[in-house]
Structure formats: structure tokens, C-alpha cells
PDB file of N, CA and C in Angstrom:
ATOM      1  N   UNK A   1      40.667  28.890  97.188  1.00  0.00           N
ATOM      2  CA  UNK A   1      40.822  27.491  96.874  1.00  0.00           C
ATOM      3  C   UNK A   1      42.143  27.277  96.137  1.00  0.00           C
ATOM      4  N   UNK A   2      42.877  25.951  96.502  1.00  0.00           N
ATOM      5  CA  UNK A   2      43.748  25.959  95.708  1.00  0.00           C
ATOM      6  C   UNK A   2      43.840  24.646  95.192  1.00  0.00           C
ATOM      7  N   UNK A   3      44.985  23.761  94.530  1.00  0.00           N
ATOM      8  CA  UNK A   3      44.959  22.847  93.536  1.00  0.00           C
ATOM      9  C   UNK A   3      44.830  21.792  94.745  1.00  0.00           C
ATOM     10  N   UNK A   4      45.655  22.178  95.695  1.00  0.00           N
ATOM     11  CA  UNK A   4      45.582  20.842  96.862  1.00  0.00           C
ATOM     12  C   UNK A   4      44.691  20.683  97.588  1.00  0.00           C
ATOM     13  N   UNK A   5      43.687  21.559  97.870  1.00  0.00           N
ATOM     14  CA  UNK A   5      42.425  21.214  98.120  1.00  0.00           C
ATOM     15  C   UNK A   5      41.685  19.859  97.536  1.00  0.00           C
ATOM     16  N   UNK A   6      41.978  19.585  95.899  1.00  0.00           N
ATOM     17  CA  UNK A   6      40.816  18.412  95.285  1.00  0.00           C
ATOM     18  C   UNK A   6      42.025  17.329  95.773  1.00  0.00           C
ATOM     19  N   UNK A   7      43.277  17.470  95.752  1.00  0.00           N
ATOM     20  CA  UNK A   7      44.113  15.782  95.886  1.00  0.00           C
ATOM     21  C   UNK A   7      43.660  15.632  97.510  1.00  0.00           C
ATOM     22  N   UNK A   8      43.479  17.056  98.340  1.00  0.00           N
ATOM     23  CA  UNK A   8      43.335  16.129  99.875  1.00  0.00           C
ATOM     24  C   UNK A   8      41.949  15.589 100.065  1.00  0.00           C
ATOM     25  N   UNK A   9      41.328  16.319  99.498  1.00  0.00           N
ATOM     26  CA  UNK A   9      39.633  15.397  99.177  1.00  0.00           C
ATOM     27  C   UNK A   9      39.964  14.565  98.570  1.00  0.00           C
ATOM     28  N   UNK A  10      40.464  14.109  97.211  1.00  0.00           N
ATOM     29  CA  UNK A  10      40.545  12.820  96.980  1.00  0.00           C
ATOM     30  C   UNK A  10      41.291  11.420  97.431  1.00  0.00           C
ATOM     31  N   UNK A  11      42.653  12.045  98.201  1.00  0.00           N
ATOM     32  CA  UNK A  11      43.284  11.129  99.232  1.00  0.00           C
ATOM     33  C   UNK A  11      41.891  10.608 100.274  1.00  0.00           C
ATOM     34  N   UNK A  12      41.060  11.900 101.139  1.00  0.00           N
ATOM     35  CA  UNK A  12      40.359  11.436 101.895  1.00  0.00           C
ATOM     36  C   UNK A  12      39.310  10.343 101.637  1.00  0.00           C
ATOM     37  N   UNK A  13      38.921  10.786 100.500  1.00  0.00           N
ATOM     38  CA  UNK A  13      37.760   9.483  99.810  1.00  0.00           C
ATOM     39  C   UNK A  13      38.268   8.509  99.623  1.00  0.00           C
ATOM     40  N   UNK A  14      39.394   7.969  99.063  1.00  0.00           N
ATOM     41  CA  UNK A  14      40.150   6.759  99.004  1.00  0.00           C
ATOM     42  C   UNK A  14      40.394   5.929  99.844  1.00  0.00           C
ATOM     43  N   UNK A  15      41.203   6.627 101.260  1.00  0.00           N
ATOM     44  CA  UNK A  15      41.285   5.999 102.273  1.00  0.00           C
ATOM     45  C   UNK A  15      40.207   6.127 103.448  1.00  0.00           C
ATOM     46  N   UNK A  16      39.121   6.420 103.086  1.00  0.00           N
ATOM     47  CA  UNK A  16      37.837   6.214 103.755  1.00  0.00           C
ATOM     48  C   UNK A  16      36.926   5.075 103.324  1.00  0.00           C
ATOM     49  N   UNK A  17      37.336   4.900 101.970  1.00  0.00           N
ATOM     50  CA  UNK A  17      37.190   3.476 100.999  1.00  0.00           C
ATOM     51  C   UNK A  17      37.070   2.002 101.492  1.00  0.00           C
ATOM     52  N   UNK A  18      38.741   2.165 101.885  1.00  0.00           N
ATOM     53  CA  UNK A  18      39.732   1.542 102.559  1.00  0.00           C
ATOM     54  C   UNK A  18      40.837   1.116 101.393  1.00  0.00           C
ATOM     55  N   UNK A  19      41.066   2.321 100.852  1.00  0.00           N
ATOM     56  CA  UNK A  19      42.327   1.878 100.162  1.00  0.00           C
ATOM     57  C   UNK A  19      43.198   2.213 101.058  1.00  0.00           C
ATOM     58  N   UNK A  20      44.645   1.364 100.649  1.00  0.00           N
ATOM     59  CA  UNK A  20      45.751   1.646 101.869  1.00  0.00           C
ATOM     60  C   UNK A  20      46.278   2.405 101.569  1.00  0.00           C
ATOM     61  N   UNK A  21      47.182   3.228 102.422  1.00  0.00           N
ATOM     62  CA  UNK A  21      48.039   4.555 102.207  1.00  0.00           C
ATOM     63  C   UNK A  21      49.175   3.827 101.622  1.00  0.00           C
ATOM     64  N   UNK A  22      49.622   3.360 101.317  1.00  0.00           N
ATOM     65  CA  UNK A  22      50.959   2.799 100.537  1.00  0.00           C
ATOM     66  C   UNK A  22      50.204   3.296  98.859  1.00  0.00           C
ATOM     67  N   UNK A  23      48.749   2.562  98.069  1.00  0.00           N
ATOM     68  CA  UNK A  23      48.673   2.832  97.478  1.00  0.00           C
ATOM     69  C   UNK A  23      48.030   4.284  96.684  1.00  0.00           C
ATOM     70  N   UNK A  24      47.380   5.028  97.894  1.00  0.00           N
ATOM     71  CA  UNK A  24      47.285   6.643  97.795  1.00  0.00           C
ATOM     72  C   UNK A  24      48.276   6.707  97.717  1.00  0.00           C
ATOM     73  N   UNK A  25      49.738   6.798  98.360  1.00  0.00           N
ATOM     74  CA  UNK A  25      50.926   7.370  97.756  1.00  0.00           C
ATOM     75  C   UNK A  25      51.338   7.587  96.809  1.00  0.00           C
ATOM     76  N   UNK A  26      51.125   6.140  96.062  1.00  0.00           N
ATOM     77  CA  UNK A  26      51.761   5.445  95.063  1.00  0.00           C
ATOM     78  C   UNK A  26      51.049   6.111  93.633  1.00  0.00           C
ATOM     79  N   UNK A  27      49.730   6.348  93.971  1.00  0.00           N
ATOM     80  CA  UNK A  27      48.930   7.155  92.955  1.00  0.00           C
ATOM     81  C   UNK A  27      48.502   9.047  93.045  1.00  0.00           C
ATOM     82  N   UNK A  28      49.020   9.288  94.005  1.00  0.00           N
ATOM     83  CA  UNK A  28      49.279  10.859  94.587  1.00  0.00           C
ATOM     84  C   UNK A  28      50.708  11.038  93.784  1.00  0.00           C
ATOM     85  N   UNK A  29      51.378   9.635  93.791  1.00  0.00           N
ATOM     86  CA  UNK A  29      53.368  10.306  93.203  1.00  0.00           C
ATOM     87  C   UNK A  29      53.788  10.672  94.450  1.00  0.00           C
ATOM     88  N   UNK A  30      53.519  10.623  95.451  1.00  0.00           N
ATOM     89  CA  UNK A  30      54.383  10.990  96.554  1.00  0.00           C
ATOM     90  C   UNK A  30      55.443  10.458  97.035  1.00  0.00           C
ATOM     91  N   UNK A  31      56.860  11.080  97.516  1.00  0.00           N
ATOM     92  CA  UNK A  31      57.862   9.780  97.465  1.00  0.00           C
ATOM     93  C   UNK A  31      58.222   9.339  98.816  1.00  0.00           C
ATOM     94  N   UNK A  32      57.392  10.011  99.759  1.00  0.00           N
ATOM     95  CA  UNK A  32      57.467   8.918 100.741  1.00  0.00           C
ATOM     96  C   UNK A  32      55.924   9.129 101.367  1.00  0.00           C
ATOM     97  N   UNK A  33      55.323   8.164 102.132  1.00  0.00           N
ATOM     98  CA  UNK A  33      54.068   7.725 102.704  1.00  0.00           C
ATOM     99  C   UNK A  33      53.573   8.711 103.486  1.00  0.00           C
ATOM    100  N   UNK A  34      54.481   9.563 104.421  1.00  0.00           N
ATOM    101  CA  UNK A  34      54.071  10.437 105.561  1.00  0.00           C
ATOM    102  C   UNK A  34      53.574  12.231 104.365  1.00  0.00           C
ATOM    103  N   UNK A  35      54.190  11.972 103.183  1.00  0.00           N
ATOM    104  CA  UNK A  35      53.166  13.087 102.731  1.00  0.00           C
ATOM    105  C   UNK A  35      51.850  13.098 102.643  1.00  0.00           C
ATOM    106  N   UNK A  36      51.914  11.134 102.370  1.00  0.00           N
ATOM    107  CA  UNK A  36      49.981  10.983 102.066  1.00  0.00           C
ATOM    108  C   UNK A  36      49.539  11.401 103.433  1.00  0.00           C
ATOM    109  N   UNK A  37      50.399  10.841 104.696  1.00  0.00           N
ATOM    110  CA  UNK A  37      49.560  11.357 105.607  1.00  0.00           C
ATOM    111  C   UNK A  37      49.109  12.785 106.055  1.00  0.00           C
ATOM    112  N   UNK A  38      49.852  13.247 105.242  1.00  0.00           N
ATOM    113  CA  UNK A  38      49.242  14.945 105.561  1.00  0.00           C
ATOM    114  C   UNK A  38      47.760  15.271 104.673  1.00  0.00           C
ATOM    115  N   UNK A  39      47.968  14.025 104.032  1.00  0.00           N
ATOM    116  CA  UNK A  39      46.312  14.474 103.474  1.00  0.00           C
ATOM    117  C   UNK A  39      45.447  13.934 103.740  1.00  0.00           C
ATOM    118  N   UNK A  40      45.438  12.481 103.785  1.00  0.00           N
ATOM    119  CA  UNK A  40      44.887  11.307 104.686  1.00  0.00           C
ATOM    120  C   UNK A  40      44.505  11.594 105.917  1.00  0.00           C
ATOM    121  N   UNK A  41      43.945  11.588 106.530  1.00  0.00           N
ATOM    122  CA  UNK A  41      43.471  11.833 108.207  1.00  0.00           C
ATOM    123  C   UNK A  41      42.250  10.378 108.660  1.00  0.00           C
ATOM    124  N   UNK A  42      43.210   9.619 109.352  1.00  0.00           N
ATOM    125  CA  UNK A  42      42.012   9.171 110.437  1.00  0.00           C
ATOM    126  C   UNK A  42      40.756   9.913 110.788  1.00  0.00           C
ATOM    127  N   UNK A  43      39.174   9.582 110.596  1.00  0.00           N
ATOM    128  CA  UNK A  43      38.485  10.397 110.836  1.00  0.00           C
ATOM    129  C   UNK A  43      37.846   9.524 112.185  1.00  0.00           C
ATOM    130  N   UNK A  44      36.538  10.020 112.820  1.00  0.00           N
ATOM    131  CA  UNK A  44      36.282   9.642 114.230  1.00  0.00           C
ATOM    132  C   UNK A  44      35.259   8.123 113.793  1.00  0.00           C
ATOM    133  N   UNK A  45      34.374   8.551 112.402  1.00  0.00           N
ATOM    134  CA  UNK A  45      33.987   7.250 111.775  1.00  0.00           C
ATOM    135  C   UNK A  45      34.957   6.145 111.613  1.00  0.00           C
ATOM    136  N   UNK A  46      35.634   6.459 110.979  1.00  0.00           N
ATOM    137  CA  UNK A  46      36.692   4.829 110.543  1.00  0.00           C
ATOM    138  C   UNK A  46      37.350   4.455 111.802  1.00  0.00           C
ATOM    139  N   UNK A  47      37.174   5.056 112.876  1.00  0.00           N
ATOM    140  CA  UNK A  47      37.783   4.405 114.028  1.00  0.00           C
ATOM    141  C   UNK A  47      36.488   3.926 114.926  1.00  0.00           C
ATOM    142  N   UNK A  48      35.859   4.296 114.861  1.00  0.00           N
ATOM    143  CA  UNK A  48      34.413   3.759 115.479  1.00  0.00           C
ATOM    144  C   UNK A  48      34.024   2.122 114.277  1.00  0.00           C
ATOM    145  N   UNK A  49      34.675   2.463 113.390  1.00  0.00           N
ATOM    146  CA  UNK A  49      34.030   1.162 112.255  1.00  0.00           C
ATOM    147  C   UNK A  49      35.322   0.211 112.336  1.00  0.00           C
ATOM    148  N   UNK A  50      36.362   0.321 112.473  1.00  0.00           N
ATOM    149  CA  UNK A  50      37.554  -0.391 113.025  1.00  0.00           C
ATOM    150  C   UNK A  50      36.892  -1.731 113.551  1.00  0.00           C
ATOM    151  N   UNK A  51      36.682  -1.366 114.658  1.00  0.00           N
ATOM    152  CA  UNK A  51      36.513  -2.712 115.279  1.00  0.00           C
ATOM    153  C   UNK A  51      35.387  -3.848 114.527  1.00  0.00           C
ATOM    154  N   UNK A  52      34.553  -3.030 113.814  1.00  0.00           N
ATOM    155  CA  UNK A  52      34.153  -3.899 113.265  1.00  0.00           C
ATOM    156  C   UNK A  52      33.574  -4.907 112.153  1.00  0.00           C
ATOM    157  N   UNK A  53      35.064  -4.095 112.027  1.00  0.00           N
ATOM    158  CA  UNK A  53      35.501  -4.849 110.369  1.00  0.00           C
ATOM    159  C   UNK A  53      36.895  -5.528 110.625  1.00  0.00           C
ATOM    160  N   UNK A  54      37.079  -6.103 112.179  1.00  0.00           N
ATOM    161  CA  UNK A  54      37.877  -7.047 112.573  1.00  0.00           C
ATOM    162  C   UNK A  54      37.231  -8.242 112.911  1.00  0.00           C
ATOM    163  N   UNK A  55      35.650  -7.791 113.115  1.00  0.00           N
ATOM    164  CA  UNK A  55      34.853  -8.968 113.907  1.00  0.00           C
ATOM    165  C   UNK A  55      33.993  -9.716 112.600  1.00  0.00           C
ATOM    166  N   UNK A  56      33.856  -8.841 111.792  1.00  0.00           N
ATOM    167  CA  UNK A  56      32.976  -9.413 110.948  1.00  0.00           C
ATOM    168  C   UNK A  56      33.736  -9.925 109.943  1.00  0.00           C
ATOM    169  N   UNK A  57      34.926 -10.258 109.675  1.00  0.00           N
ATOM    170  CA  UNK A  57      35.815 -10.820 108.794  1.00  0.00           C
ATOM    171  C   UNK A  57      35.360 -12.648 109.111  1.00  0.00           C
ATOM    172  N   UNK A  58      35.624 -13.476 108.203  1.00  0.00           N
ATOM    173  CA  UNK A  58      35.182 -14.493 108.114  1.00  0.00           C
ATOM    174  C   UNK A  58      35.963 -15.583 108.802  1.00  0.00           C
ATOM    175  N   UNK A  59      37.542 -15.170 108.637  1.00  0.00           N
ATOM    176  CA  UNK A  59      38.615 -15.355 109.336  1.00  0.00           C
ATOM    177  C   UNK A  59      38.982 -15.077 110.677  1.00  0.00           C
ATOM    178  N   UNK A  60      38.315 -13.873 111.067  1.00  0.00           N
ATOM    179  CA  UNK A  60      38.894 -13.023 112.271  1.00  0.00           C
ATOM    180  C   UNK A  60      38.607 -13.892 113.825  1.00  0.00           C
ATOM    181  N   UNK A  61      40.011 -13.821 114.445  1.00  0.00           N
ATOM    182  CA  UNK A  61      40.127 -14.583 116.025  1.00  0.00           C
ATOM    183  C   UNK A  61      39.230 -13.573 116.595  1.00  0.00           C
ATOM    184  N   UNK A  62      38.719 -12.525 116.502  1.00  0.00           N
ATOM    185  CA  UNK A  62      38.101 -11.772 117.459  1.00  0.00           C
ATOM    186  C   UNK A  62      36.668 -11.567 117.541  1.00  0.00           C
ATOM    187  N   UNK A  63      36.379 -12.924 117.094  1.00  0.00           N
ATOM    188  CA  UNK A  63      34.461 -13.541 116.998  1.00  0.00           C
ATOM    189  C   UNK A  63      34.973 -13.965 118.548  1.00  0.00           C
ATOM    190  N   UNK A  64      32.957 -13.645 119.209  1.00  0.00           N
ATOM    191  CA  UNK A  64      32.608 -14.427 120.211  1.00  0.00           C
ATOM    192  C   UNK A  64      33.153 -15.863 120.167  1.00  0.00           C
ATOM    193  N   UNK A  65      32.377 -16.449 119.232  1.00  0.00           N
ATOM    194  CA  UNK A  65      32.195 -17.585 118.976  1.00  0.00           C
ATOM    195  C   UNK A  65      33.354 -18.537 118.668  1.00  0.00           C
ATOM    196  N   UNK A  66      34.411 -18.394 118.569  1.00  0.00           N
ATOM    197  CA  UNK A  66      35.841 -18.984 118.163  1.00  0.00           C
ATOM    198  C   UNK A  66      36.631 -19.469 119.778  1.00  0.00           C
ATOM    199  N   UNK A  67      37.050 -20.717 119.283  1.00  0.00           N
ATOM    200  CA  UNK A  67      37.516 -20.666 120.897  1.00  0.00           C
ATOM    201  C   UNK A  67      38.709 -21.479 120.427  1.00  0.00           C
ATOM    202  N   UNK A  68      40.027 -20.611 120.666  1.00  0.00           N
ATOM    203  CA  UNK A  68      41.262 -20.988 121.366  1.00  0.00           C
ATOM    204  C   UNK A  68      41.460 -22.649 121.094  1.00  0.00           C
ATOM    205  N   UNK A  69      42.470 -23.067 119.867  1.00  0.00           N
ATOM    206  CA  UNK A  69      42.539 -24.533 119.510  1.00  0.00           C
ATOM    207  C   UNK A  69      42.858 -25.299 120.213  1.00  0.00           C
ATOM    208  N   UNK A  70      43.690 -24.766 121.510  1.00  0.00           N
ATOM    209  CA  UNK A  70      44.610 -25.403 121.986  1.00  0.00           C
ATOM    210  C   UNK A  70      43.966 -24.831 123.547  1.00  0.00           C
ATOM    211  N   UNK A  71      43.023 -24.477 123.900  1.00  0.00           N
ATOM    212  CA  UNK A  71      42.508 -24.114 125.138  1.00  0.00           C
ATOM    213  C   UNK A  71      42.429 -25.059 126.012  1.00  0.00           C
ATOM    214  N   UNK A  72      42.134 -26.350 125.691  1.00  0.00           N
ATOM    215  CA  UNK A  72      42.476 -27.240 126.877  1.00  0.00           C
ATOM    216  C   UNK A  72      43.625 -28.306 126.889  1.00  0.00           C
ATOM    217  N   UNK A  73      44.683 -27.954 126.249  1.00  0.00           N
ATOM    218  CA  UNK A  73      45.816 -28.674 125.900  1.00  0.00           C
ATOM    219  C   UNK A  73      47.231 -28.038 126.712  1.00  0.00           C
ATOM    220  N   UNK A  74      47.289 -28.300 127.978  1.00  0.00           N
ATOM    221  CA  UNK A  74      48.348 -27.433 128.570  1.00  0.00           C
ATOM    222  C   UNK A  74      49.752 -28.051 128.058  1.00  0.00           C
ATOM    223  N   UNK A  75      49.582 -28.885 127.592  1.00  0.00           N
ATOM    224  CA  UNK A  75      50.987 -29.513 127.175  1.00  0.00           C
ATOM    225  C   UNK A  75      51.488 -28.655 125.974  1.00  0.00           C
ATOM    226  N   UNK A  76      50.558 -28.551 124.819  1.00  0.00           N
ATOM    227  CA  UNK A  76      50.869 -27.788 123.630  1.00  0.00           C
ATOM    228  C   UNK A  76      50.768 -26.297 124.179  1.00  0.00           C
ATOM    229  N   UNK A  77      50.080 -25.898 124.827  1.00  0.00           N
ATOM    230  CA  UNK A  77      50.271 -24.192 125.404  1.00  0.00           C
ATOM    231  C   UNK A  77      51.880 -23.828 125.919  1.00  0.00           C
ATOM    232  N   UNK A  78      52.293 -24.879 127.167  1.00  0.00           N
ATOM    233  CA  UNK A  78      53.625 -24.294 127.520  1.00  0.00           C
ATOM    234  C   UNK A  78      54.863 -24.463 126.656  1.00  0.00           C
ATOM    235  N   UNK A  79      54.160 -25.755 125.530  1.00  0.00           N
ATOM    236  CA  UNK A  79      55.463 -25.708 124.351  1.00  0.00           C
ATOM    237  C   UNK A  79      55.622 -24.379 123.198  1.00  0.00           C
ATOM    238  N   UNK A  80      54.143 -24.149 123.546  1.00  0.00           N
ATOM    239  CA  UNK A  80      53.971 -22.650 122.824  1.00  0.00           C
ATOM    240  C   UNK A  80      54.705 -21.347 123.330  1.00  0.00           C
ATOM    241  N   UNK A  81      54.738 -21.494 124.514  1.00  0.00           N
ATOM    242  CA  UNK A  81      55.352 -20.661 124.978  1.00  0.00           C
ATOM    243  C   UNK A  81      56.825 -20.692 125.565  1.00  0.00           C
ATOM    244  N   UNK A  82      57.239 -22.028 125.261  1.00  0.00           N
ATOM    245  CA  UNK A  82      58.710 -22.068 125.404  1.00  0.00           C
ATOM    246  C   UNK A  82      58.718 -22.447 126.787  1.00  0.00           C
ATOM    247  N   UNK A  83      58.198 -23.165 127.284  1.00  0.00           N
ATOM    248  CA  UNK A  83      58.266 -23.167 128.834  1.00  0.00           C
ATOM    249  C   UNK A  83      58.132 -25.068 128.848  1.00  0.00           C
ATOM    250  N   UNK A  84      58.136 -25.763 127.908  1.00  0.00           N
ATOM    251  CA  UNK A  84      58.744 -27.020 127.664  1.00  0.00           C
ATOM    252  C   UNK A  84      59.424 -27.383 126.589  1.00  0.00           C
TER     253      UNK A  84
END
């Protein structure tokens, strides 16, 4: 066992949390971000839970139920898109 064994367990618990890797860095002392990522690892859970903690946000466009403000407004769509 060695000393970096408990900081990469504790990076992992943090950002399994959902603290962001900017602030594991920032509290690891690391001076740039891609060290946290050597301790940090995406695991197969937080990517299976990803999606849905995009859907269940209170805000989030990616509800069933939300429909497109401007879905039947072709006038404001092609000005949206630069095409008037």
C-alpha cells in the first residue's frame, strides 16, 4: 500500500458524489486537471446514471413532456436558423 492509494479513493468518492474535477483538483493541489484524471475514473455506474440526472432535472429539455417553443412557428424557426 502506498500514500496514493487513500487520495485515489478519495478523488473516487468525490467525483462519484458529483463533485466536479476542477474542484478535486483544486483540493488534491494538483496543478493541472488531467492529474485528477488519473485518479478520477468514469465508472460503468455514473454513466448508466448520466442520463438520468439529465431527465430528472427540473429544467432539463430532455423530458418527454416538454415540447419545442417554437414547434409550430416556421417563421421564427428559419430566423433561427439564419435562413430569413
Amino acid at each position: 500500500m502506498h500514500s496514493h492509494l487513500f487520495r485515489r479513493t478519495r478523488a473516487m468518492h468525490l467525483y462519484q458524489a458529483g463533485v466536479p474535477l476542477p474542484t478535486i483538483s483544486e483540493w488534491l493541489g494538483h496543478s493541472n486537471i488531467e492529474m485528477t484524471r488519473f485518479y478520477a475514473k468514469v465508472t460503468e455506474a455514473m454513466k448508466k446514471e448520466a442520463p438520468h440526472k439529465l431527465s430528472d432535472s427540473d429544467s432539463s429539455v430532455f423530458k418527454d413532456d416538454v415540447v419545442f417553443k417554437y414547434a409550430n412557428d416556421e417563421d421564427t424557426i428559419k430566423r433561427l436558423c439564419g435562413l430569413k
